[in-house]
PDB file of N, CA and C in Angstrom:
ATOM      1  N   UNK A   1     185.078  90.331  94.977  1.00  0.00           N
ATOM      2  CA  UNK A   1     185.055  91.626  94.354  1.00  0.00           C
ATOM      3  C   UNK A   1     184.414  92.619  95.310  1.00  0.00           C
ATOM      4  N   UNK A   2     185.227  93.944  94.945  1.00  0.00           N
ATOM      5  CA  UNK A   2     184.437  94.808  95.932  1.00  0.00           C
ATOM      6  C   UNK A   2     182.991  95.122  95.756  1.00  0.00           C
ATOM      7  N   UNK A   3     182.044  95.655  96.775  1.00  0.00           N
ATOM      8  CA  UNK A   3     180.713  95.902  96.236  1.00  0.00           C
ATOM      9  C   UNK A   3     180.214  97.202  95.726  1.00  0.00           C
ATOM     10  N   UNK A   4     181.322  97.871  95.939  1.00  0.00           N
ATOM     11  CA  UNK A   4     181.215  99.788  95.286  1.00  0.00           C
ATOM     12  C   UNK A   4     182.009  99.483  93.651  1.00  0.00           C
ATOM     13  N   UNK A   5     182.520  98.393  93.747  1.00  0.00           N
ATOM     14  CA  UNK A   5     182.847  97.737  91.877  1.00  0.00           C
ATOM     15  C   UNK A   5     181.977  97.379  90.914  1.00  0.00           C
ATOM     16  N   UNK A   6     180.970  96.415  92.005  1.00  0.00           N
ATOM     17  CA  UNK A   6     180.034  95.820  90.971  1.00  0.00           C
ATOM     18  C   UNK A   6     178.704  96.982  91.255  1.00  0.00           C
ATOM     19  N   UNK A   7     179.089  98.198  91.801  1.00  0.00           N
ATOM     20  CA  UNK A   7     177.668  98.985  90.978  1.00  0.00           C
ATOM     21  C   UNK A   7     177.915  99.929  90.363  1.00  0.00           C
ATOM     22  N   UNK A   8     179.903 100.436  90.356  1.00  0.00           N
ATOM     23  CA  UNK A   8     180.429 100.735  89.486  1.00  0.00           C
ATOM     24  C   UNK A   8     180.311 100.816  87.753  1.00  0.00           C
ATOM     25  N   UNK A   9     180.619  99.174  87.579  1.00  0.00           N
ATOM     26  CA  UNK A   9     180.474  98.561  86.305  1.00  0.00           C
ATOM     27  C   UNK A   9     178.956  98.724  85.666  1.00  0.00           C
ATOM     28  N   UNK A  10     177.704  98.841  86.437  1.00  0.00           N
ATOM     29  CA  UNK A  10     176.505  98.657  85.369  1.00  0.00           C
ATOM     30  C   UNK A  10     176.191 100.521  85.119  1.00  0.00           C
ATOM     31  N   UNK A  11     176.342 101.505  86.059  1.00  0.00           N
ATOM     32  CA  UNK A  11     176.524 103.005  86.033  1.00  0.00           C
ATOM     33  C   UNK A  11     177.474 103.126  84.665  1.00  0.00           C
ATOM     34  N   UNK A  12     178.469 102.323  84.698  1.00  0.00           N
ATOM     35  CA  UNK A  12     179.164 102.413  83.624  1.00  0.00           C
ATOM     36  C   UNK A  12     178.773 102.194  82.020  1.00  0.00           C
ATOM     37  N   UNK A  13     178.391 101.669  82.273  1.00  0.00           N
ATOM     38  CA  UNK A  13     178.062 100.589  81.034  1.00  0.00           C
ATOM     39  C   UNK A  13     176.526 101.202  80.233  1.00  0.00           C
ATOM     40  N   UNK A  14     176.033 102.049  81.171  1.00  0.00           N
ATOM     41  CA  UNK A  14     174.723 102.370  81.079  1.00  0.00           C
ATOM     42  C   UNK A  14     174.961 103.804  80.190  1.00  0.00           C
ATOM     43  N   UNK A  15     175.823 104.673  81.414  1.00  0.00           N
ATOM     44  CA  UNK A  15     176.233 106.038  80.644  1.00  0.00           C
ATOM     45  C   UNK A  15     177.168 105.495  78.960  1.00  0.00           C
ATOM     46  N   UNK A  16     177.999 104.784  78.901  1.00  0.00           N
ATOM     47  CA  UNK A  16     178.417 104.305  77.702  1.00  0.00           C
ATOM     48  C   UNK A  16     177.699 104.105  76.645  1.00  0.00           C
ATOM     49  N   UNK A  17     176.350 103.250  77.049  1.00  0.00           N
ATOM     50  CA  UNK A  17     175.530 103.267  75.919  1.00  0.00           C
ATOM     51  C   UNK A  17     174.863 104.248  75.322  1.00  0.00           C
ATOM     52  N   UNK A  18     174.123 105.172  76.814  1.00  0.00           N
ATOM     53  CA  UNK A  18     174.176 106.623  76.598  1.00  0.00           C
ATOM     54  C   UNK A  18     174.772 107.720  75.476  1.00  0.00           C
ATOM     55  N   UNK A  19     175.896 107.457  75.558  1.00  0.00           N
ATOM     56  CA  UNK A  19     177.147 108.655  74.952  1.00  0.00           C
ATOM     57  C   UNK A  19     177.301 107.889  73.574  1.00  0.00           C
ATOM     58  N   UNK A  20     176.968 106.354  73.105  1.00  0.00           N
ATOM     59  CA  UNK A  20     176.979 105.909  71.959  1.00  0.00           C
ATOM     60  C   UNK A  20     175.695 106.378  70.979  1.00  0.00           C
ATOM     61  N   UNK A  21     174.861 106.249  72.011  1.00  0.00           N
ATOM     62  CA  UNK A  21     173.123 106.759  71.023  1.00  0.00           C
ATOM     63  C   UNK A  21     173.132 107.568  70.926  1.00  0.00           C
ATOM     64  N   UNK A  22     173.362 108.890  71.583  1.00  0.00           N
ATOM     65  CA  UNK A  22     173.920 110.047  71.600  1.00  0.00           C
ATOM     66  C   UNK A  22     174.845 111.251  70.386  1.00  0.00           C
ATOM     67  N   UNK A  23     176.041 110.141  70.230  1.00  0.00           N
ATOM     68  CA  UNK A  23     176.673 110.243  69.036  1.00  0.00           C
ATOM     69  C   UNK A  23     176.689 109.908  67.414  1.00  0.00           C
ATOM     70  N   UNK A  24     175.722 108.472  67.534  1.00  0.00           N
ATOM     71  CA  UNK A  24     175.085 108.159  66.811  1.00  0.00           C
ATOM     72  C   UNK A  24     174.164 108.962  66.516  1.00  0.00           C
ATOM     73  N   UNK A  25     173.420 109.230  66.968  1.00  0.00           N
ATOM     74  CA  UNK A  25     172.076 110.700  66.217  1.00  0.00           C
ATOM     75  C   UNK A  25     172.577 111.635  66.167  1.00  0.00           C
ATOM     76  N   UNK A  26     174.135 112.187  66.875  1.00  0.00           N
ATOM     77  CA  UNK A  26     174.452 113.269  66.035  1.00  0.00           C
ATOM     78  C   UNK A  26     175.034 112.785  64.463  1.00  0.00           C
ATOM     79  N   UNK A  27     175.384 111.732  64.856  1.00  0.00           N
ATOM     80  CA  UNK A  27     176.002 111.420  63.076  1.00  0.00           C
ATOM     81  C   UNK A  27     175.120 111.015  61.918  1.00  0.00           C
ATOM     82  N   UNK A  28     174.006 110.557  62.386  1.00  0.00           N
ATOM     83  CA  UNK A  28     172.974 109.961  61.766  1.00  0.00           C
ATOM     84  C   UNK A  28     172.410 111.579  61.233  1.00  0.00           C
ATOM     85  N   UNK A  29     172.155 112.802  62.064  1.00  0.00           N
ATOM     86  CA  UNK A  29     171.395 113.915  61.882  1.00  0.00           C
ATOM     87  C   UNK A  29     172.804 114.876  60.517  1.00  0.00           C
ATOM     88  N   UNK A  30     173.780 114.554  60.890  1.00  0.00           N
ATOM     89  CA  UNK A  30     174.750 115.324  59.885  1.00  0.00           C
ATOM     90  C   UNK A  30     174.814 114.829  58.533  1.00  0.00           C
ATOM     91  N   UNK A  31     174.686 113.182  58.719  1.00  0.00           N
ATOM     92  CA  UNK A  31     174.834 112.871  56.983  1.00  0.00           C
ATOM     93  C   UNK A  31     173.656 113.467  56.508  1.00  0.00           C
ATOM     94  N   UNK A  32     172.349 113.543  56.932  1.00  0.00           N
ATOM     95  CA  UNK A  32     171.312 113.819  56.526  1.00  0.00           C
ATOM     96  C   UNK A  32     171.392 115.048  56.530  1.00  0.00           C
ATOM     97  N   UNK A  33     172.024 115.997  56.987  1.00  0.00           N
ATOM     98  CA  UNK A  33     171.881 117.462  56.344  1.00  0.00           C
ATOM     99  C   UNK A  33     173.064 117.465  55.053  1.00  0.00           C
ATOM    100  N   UNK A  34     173.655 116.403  54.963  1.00  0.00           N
ATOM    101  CA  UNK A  34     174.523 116.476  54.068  1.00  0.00           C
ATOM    102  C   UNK A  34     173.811 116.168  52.785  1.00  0.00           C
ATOM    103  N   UNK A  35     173.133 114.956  52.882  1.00  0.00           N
ATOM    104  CA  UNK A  35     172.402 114.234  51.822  1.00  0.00           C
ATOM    105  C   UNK A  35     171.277 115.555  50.943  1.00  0.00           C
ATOM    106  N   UNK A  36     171.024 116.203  52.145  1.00  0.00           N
ATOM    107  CA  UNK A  36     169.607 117.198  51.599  1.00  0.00           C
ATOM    108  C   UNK A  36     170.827 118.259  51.022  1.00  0.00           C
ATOM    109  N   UNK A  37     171.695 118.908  51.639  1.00  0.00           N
ATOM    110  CA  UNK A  37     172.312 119.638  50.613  1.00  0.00           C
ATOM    111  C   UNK A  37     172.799 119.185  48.769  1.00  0.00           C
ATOM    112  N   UNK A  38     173.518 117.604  48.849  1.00  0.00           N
ATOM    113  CA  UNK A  38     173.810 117.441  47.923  1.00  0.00           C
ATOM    114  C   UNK A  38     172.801 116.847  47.229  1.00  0.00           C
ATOM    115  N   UNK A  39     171.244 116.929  47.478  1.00  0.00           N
ATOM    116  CA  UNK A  39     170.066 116.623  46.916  1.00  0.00           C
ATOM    117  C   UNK A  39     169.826 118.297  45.959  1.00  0.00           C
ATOM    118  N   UNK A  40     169.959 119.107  47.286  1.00  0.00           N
ATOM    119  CA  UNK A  40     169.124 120.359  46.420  1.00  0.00           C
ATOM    120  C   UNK A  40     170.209 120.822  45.424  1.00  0.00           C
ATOM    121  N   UNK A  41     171.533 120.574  45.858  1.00  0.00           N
ATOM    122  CA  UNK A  41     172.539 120.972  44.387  1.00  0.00           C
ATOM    123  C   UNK A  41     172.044 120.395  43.169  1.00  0.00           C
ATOM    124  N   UNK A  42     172.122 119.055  43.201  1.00  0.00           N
ATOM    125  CA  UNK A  42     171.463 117.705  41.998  1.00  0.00           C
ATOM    126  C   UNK A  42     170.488 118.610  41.426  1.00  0.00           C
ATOM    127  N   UNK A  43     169.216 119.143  41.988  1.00  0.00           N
ATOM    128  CA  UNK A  43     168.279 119.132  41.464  1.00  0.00           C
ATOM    129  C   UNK A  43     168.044 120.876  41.121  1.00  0.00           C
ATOM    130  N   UNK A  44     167.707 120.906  39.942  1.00  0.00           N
ATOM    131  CA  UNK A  44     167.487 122.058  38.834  1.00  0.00           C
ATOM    132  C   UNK A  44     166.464 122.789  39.079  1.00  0.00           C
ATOM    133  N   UNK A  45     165.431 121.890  39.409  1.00  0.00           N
ATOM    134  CA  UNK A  45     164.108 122.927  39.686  1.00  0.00           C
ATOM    135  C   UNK A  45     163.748 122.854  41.661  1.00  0.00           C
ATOM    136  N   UNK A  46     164.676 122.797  42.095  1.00  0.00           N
ATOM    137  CA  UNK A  46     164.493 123.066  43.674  1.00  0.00           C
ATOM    138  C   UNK A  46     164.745 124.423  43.768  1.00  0.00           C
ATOM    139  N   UNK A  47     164.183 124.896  45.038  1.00  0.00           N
ATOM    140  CA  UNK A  47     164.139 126.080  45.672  1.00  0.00           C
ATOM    141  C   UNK A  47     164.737 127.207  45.273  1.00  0.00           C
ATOM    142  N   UNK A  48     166.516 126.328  45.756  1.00  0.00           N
ATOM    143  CA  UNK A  48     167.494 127.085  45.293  1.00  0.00           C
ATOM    144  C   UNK A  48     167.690 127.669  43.682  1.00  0.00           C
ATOM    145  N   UNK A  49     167.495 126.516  43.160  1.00  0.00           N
ATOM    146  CA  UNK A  49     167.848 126.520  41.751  1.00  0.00           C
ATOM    147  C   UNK A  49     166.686 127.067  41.363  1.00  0.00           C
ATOM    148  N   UNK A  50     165.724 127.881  41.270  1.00  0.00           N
ATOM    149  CA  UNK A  50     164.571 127.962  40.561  1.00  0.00           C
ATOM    150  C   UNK A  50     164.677 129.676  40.781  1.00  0.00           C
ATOM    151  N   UNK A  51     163.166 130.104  40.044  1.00  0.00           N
ATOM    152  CA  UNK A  51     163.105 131.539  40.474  1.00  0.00           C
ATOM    153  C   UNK A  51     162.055 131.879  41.521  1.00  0.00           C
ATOM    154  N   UNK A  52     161.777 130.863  42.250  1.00  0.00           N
ATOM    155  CA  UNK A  52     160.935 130.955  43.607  1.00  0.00           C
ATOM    156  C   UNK A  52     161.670 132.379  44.267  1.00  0.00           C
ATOM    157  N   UNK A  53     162.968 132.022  44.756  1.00  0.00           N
ATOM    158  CA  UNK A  53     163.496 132.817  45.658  1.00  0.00           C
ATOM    159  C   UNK A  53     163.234 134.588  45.267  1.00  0.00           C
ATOM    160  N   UNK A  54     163.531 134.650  44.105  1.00  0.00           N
ATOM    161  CA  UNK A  54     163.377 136.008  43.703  1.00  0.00           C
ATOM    162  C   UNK A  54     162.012 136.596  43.579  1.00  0.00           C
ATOM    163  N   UNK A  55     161.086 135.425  43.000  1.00  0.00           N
ATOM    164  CA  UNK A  55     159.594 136.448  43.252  1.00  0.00           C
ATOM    165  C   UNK A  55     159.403 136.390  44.135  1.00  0.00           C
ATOM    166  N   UNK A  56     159.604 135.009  45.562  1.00  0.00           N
ATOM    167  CA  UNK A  56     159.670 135.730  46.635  1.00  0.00           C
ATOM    168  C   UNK A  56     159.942 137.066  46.861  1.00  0.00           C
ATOM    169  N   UNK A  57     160.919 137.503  46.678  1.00  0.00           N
ATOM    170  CA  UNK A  57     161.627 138.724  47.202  1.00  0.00           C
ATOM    171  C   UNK A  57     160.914 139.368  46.467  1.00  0.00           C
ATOM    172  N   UNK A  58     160.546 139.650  45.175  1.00  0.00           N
ATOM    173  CA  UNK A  58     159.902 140.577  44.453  1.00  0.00           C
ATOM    174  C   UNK A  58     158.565 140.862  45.256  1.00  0.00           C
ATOM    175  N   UNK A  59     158.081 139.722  45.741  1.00  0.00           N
ATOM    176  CA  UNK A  59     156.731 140.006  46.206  1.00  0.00           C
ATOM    177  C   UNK A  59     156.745 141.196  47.575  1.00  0.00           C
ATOM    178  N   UNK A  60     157.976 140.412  48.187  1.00  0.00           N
ATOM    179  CA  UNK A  60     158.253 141.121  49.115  1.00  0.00           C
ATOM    180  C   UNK A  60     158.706 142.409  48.960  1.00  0.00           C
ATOM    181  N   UNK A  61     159.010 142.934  48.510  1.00  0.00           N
ATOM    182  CA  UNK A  61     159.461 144.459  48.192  1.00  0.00           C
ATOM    183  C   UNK A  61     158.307 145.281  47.807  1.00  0.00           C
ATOM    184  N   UNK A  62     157.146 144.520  46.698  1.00  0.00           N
ATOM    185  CA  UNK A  62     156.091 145.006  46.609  1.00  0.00           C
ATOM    186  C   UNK A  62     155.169 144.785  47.817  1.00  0.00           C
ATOM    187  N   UNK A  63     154.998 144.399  48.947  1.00  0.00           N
ATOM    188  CA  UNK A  63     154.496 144.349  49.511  1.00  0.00           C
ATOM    189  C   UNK A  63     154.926 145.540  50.871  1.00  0.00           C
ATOM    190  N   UNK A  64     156.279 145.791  51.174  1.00  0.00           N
ATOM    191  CA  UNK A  64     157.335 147.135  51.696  1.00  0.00           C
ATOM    192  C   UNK A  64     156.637 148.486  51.012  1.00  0.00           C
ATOM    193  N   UNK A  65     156.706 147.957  49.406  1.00  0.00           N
ATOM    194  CA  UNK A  65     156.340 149.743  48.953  1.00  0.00           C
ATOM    195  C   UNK A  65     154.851 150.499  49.211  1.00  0.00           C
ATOM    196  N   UNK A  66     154.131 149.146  48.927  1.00  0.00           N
ATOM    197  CA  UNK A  66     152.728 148.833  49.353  1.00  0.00           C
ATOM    198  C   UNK A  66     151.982 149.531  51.118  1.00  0.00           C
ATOM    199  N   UNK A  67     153.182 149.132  51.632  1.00  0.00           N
ATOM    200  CA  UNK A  67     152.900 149.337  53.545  1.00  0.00           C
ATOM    201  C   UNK A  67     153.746 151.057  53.144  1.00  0.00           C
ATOM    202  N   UNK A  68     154.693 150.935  52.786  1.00  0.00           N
ATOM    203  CA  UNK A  68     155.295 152.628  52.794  1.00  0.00           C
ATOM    204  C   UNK A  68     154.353 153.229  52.239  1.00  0.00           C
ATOM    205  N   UNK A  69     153.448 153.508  51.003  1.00  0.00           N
ATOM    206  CA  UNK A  69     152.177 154.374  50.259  1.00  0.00           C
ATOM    207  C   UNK A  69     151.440 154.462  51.354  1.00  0.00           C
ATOM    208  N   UNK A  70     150.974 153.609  52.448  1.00  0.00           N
ATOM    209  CA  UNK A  70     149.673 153.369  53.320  1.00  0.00           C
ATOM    210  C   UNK A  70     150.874 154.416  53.976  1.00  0.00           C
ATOM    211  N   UNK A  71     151.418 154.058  54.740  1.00  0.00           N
ATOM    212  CA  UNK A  71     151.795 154.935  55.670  1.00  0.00           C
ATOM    213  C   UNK A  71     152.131 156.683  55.312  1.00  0.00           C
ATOM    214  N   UNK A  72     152.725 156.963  53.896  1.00  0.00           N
ATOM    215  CA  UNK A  72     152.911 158.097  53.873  1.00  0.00           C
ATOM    216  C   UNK A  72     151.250 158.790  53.650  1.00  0.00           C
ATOM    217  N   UNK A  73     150.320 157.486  53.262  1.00  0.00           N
ATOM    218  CA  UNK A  73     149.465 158.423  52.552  1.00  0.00           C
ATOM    219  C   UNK A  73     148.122 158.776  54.160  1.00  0.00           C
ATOM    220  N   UNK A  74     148.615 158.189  54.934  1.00  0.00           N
ATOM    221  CA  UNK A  74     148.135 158.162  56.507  1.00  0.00           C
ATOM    222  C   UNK A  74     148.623 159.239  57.325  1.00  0.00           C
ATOM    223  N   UNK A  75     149.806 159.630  56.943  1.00  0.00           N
ATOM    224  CA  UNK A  75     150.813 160.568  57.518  1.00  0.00           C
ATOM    225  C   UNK A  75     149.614 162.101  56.464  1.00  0.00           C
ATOM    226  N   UNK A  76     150.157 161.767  55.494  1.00  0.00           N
ATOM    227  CA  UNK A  76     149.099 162.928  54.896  1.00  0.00           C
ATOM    228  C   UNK A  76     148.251 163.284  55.155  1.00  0.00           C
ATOM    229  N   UNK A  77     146.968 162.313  55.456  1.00  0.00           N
ATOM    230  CA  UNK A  77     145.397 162.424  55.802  1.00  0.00           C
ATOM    231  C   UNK A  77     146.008 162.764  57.444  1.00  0.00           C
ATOM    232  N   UNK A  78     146.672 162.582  58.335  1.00  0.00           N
ATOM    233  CA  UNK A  78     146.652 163.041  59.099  1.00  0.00           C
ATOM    234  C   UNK A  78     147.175 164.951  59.772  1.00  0.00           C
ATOM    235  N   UNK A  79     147.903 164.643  58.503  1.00  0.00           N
ATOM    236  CA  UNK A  79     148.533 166.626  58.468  1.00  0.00           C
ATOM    237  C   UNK A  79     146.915 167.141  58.015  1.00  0.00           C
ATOM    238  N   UNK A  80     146.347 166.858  57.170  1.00  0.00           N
ATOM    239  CA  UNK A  80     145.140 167.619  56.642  1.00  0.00           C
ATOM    240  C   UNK A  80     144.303 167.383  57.961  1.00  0.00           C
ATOM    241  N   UNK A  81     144.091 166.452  58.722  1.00  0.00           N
ATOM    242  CA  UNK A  81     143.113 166.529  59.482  1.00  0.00           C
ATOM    243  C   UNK A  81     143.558 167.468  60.983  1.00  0.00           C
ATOM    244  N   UNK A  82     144.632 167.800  60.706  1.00  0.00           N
ATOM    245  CA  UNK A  82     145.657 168.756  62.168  1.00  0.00           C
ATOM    246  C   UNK A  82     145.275 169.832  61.260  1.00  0.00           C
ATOM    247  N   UNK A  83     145.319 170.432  60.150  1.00  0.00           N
ATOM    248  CA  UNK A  83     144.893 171.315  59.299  1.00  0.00           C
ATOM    249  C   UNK A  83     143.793 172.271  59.431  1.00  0.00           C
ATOM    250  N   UNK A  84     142.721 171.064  59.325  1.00  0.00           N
ATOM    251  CA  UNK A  84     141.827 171.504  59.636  1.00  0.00           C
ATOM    252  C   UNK A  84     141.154 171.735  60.573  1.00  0.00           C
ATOM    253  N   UNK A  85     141.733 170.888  61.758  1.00  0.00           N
ATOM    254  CA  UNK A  85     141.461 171.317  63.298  1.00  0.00           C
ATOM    255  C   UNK A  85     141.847 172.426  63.647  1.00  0.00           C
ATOM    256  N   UNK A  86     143.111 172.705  63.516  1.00  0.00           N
ATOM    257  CA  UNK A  86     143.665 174.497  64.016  1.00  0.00           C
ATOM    258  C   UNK A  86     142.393 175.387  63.088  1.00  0.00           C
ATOM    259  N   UNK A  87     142.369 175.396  61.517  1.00  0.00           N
ATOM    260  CA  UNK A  87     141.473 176.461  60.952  1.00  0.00           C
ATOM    261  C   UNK A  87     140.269 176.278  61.904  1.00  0.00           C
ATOM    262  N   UNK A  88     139.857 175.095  62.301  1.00  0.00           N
ATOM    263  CA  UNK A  88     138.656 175.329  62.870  1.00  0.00           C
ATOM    264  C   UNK A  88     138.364 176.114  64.516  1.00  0.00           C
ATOM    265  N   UNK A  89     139.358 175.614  65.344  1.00  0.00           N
ATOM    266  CA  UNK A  89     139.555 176.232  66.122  1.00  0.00           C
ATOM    267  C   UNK A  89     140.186 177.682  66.194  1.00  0.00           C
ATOM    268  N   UNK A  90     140.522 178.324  64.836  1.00  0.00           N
ATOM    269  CA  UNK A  90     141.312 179.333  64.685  1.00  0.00           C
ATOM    270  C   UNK A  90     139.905 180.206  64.717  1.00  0.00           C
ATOM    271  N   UNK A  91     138.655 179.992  63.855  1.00  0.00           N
ATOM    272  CA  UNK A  91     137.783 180.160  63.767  1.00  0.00           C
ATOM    273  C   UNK A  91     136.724 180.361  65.203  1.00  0.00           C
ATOM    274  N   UNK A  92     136.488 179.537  65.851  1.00  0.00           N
ATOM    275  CA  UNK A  92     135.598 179.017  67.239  1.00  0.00           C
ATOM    276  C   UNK A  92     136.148 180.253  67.963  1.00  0.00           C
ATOM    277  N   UNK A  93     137.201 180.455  67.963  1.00  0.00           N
ATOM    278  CA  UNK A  93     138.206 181.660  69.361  1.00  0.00           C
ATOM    279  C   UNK A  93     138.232 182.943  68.650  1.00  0.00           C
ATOM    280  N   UNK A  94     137.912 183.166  67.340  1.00  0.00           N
ATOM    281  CA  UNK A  94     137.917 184.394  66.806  1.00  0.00           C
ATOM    282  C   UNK A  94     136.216 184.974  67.238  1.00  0.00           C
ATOM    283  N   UNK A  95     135.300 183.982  66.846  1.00  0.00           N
ATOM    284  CA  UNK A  95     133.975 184.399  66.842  1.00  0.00           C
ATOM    285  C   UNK A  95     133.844 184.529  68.334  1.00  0.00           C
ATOM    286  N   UNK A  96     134.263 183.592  69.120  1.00  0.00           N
ATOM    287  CA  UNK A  96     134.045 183.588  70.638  1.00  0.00           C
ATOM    288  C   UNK A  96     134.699 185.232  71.239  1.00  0.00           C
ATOM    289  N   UNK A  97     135.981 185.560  70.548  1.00  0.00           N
ATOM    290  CA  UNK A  97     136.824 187.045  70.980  1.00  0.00           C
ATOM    291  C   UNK A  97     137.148 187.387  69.749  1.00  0.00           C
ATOM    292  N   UNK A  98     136.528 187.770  68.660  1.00  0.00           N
ATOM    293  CA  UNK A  98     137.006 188.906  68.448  1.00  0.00           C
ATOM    294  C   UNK A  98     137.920 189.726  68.381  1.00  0.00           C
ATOM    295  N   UNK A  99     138.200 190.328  69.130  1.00  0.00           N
ATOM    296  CA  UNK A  99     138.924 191.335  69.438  1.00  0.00           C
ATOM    297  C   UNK A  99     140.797 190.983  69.543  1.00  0.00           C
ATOM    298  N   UNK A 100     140.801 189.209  70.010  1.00  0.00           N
ATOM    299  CA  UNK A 100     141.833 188.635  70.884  1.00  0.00           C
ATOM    300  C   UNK A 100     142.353 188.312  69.454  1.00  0.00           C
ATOM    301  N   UNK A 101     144.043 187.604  69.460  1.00  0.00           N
ATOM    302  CA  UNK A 101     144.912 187.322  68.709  1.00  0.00           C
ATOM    303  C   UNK A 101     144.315 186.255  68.026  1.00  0.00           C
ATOM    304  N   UNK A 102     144.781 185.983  66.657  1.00  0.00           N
ATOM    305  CA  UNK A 102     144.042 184.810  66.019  1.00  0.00           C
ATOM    306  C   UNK A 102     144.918 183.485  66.308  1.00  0.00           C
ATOM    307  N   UNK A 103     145.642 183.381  67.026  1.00  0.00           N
ATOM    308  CA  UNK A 103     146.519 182.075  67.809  1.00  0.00           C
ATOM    309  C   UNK A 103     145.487 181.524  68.715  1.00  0.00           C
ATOM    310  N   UNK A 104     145.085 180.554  68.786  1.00  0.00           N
ATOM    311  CA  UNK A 104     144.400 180.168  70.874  1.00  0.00           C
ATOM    312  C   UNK A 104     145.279 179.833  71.691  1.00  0.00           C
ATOM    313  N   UNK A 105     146.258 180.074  71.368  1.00  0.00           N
ATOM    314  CA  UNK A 105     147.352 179.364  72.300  1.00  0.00           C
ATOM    315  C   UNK A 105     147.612 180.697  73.627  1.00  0.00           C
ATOM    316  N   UNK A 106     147.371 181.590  72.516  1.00  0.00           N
ATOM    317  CA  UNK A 106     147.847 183.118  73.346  1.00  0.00           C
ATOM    318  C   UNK A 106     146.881 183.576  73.994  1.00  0.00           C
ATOM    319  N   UNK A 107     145.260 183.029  73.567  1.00  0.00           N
ATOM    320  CA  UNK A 107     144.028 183.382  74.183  1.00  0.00           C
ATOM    321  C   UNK A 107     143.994 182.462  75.271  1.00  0.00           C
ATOM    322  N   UNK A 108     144.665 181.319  75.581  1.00  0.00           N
ATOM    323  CA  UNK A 108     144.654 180.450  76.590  1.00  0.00           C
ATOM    324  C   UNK A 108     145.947 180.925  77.476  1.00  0.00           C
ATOM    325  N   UNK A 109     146.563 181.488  77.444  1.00  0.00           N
ATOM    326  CA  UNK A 109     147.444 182.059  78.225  1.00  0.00           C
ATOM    327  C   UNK A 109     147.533 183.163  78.654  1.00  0.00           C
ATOM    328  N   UNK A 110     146.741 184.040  78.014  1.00  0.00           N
ATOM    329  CA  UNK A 110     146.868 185.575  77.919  1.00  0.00           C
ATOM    330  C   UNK A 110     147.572 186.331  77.411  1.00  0.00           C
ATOM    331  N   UNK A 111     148.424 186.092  76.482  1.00  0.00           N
ATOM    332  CA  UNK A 111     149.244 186.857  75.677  1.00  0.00           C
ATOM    333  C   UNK A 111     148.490 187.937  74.685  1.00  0.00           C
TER     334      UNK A 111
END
């Protein structure tokens, strides 16, 4: 026999077993997603079947409207606090001039 045959045959034989274990745990991994699907159908009070999913979601939506109040009410406290920075500075540039426009924008430019 040739000798590029006989190291042929065990390369062979090796990847073969390879591509069998291989296929085997993919088939072994599919019935088992099969089994867990036709488990959670069977069963009445699983995940699916229950009202988990929805107070989930309920929670979750209250928890969205919850973060939207913080944010608009952040957005607010922040207009009042721009509010009151211009009155105050509207103030600081009047007493400082007098005389000058009640803008500072125009007292910083010269308008």
């Amino acid at each position: 026999m040739d000798p590029n045959v006989t190291l042929i045959i065990p390369v062979i034989a090796v990847i073969a077993l390879a591509v069998i274990r291989i296929v085997k745990l993919v088939m072994q991994t599919d019935v088992r997603k099969l089994e867990l699907r036709a488990q959670i159908q069977q069963q009445p009070g699983s995940i699916a079947g229950s009202g988990e999913v929805a107070a989930l979601r309920e929670e979750l939506a209250r928890l969205r409207d919850t973060s939207t109040q913080y944010d608009v009410s952040l957005q607010h406290a922040l207009e009042r606090i721009e509010q009151r920075l211009d009155h105050v500075e509207r103030r600081v540039f009047q007493e400082v001039s007098p005389d000058a426009k009640s803008d500072p924008i125009h007292q910083v430019i010269g308008r």
